[in-house]
N, C-alpha and C. Protein backbone atom coordinates (compact mmCIF):
# COMPACT_ATOMS: atom_id res chain seq x y z
N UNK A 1 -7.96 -16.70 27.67
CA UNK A 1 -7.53 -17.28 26.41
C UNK A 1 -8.01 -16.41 25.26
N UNK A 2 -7.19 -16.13 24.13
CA UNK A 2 -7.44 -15.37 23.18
C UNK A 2 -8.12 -16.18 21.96
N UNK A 3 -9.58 -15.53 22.00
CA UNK A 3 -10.39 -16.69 20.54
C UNK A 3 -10.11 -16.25 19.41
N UNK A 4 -9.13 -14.91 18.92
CA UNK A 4 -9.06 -14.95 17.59
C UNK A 4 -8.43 -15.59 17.11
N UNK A 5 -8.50 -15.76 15.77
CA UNK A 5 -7.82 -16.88 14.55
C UNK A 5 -6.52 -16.54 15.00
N UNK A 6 -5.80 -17.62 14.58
CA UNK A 6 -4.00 -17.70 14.65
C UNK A 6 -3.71 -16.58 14.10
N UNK A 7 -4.01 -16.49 13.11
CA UNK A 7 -3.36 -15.48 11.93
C UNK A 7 -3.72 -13.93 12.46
N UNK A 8 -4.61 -13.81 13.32
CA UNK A 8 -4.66 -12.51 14.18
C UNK A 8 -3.65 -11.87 15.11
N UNK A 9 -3.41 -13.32 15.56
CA UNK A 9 -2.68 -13.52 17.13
C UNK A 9 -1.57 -13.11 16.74
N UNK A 10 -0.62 -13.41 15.53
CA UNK A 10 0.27 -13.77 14.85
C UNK A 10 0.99 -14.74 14.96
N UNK A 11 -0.15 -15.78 15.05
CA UNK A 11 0.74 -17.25 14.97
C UNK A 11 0.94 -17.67 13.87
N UNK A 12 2.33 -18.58 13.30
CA UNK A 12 2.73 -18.71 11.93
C UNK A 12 1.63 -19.98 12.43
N UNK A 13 1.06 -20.58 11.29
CA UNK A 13 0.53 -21.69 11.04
C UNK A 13 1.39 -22.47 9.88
N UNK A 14 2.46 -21.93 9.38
CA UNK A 14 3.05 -22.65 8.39
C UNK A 14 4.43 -21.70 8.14
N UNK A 15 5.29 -22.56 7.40
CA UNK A 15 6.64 -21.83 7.61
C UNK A 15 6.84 -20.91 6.61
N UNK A 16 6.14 -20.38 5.16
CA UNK A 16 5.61 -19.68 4.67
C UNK A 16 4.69 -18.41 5.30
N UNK A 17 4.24 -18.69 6.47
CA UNK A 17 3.68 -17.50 6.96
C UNK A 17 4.05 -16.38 7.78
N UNK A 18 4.15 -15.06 7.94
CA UNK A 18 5.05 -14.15 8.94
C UNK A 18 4.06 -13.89 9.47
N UNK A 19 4.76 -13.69 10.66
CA UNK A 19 3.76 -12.87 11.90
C UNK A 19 3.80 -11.27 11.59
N UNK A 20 3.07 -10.76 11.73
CA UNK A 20 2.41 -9.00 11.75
C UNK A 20 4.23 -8.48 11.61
N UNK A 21 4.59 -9.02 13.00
CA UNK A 21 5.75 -8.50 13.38
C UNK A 21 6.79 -8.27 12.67
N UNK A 22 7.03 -9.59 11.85
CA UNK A 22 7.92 -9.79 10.86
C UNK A 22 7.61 -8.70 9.78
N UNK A 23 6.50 -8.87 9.29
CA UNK A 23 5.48 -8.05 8.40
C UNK A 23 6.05 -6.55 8.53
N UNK A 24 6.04 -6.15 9.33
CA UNK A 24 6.39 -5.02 9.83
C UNK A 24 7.83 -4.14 9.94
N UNK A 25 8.95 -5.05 10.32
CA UNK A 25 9.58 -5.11 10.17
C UNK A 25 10.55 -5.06 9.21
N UNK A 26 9.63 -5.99 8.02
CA UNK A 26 10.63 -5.83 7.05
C UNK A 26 9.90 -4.46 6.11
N UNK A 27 8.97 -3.96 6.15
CA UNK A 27 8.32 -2.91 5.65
C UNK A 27 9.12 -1.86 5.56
N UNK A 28 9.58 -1.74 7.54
CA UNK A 28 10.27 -0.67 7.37
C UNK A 28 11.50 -1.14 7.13
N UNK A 29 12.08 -1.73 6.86
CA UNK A 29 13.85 -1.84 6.09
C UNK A 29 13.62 -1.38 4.46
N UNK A 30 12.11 -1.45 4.28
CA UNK A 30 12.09 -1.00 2.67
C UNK A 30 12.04 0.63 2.39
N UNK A 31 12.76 1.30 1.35
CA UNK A 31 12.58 2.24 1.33
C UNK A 31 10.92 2.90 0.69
N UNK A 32 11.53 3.95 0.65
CA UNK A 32 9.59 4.55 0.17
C UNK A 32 8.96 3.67 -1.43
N UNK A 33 9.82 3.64 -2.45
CA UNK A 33 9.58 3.07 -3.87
C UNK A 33 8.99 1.81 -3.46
N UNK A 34 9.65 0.69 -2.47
CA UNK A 34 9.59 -0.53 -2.82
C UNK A 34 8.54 -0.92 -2.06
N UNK A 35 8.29 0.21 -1.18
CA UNK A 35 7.02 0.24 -0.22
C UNK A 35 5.59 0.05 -1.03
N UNK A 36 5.78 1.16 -2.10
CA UNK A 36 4.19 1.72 -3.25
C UNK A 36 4.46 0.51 -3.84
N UNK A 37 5.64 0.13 -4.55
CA UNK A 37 5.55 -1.19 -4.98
C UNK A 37 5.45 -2.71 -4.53
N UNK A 38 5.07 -2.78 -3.36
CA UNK A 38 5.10 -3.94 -2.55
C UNK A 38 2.96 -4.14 -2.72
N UNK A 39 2.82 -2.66 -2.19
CA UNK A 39 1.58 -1.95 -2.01
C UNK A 39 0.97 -2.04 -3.32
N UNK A 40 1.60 -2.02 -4.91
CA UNK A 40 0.46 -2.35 -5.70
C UNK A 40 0.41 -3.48 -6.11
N UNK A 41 1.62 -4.38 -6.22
CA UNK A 41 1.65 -5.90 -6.17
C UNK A 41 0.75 -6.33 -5.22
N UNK A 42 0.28 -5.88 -4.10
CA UNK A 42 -0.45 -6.85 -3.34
C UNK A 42 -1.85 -6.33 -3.40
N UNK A 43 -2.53 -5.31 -3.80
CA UNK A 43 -3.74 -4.68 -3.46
C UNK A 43 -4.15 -4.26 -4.85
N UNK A 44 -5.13 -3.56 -5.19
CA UNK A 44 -5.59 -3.08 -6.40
C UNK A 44 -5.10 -1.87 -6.78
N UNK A 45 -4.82 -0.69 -5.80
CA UNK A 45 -4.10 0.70 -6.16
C UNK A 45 -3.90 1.34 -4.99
N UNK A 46 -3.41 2.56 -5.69
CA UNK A 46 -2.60 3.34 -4.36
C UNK A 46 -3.70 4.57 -4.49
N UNK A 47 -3.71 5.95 -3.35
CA UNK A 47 -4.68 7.32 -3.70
C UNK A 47 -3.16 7.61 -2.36
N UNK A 48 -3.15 8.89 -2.70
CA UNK A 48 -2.12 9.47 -1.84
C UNK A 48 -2.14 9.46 -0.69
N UNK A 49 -3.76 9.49 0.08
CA UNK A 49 -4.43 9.34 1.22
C UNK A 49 -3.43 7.90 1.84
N UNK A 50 -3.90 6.67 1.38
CA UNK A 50 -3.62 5.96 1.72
C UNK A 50 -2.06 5.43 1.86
N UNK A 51 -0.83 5.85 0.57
CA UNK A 51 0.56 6.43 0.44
C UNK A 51 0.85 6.70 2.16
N UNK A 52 0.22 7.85 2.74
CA UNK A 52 0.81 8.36 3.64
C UNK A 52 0.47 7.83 5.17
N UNK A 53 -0.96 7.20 5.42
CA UNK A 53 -1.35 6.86 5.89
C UNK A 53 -0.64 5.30 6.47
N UNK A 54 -0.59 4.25 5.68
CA UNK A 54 0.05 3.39 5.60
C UNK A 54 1.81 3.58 6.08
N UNK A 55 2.19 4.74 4.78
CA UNK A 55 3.71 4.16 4.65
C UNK A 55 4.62 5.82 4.74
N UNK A 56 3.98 6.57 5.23
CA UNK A 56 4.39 7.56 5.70
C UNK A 56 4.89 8.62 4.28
N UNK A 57 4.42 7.96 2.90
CA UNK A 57 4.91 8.75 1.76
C UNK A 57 4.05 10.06 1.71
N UNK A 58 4.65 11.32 1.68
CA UNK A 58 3.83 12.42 1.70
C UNK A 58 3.93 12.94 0.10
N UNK A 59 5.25 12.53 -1.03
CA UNK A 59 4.55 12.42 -2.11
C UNK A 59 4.56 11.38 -3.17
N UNK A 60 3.86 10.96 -3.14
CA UNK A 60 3.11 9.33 -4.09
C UNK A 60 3.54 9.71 -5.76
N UNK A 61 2.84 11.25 -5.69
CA UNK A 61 3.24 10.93 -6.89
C UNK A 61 5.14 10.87 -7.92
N UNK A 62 5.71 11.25 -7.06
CA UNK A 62 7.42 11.02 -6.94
C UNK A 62 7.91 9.84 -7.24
N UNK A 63 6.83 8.63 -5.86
CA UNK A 63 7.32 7.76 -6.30
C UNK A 63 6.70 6.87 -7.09
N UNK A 64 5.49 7.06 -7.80
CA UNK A 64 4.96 6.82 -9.16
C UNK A 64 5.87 6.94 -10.60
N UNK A 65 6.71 8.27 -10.40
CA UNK A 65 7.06 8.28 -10.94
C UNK A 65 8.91 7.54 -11.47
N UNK A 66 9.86 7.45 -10.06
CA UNK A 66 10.15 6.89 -9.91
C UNK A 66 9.91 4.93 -10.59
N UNK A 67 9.11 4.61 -9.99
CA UNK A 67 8.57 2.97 -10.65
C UNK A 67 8.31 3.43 -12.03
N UNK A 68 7.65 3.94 -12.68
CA UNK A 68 7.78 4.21 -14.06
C UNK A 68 9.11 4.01 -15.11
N UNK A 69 10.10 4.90 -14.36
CA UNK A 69 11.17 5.17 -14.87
C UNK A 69 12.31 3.89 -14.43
N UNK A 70 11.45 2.80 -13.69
CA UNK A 70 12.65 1.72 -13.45
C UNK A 70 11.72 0.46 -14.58
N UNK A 71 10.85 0.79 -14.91
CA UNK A 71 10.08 0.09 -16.30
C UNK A 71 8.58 -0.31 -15.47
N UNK A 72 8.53 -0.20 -14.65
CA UNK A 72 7.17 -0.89 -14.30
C UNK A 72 5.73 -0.25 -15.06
N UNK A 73 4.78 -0.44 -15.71
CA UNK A 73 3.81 -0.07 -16.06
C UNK A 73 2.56 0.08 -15.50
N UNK A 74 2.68 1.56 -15.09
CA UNK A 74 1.32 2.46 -13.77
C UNK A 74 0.66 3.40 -14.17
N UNK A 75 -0.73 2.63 -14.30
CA UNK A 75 -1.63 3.72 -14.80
C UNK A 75 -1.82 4.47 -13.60
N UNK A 76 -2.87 5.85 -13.85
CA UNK A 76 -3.65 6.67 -13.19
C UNK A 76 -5.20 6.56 -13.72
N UNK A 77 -5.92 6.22 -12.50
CA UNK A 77 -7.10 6.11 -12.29
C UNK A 77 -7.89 7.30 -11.85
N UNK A 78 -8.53 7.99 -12.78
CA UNK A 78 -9.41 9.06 -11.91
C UNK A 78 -10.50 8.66 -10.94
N UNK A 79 -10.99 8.92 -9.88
CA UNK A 79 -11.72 8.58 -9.11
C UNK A 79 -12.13 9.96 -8.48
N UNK A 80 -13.90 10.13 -8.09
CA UNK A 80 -14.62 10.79 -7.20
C UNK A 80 -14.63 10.18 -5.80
N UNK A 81 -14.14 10.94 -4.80
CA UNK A 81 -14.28 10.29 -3.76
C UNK A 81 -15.31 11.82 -2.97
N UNK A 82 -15.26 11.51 -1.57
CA UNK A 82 -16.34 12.29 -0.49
C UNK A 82 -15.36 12.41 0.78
N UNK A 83 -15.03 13.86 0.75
CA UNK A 83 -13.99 13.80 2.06
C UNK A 83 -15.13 14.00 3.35
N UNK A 84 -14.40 14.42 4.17
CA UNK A 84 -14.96 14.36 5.88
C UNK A 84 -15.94 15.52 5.66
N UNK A 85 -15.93 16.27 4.66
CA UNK A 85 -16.89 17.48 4.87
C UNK A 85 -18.22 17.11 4.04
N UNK A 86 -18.31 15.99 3.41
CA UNK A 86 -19.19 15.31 2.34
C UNK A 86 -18.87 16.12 1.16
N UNK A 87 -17.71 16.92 0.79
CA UNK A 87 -17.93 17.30 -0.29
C UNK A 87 -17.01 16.20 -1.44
N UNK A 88 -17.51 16.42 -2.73
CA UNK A 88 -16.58 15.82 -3.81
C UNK A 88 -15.91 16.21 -4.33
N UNK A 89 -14.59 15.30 -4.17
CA UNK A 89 -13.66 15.90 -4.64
C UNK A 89 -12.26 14.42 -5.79
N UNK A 90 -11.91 14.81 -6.74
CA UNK A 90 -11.07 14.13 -7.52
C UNK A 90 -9.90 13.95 -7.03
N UNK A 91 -9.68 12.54 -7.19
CA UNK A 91 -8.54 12.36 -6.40
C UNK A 91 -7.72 10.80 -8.02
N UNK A 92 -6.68 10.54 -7.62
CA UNK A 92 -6.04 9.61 -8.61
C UNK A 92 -5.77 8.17 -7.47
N UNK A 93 -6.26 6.94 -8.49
CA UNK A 93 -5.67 5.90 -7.76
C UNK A 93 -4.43 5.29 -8.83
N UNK A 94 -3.53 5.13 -8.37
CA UNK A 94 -2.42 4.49 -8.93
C UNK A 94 -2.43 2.90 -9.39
N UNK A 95 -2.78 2.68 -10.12
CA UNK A 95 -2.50 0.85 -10.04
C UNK A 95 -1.65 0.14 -11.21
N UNK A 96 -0.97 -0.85 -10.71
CA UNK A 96 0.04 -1.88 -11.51
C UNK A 96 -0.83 -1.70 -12.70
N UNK A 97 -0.41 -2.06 -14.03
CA UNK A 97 -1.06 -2.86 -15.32
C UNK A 97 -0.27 -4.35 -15.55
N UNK A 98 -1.63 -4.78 -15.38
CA UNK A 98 -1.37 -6.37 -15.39
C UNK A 98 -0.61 -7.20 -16.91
């Protein structure tokens, strides 16, 4: 028997809820734009790392720019991050303005 939570398993617990699957599914019927924009509506920001990682966008900032130009309002966040070699390096997080 499987002890994780429903919502692991992907059991709907309510008819409002999708399973992973669904989740997934409809992700990919979205193209790359509505993807970053699905992605900053639901989370705090985007870094290109994560763009490609996630949603296979290799350039973020395209479709930054893109959402801009359909009116949405997206700042750029400078951020220090620490890659795999420990060194520092500047990178941009993208996020909605509320």
């Amino acid at each position: 028997m499987d002890s994780r939570p429903d919502e692991l398993r992907g059991v709907v617990g309510t008819e409002n809820e999708k399973t992973k699957a669904q989740v997934q599914k409809e992700v990919m019927n979205m193209g790359q734009n509505e993807r970053v924009l699905r992605h900053l509506k639901r989370y705090a920001g985007i870094t290109t790392l994560t763009a490609y990682e996630k949603y296979g966008v290799t350039r973020l900032s395209a479709r930054i720019w893109d959402l801009r130009n359909n009116g949405y309002d997206i700042v750029s966040v400078p951020k220090q991050v620490v890659n795999r070699f420990g060194e520092r390096c500047d990178v941009v997080e993208y996020r909605l303005k509320k």
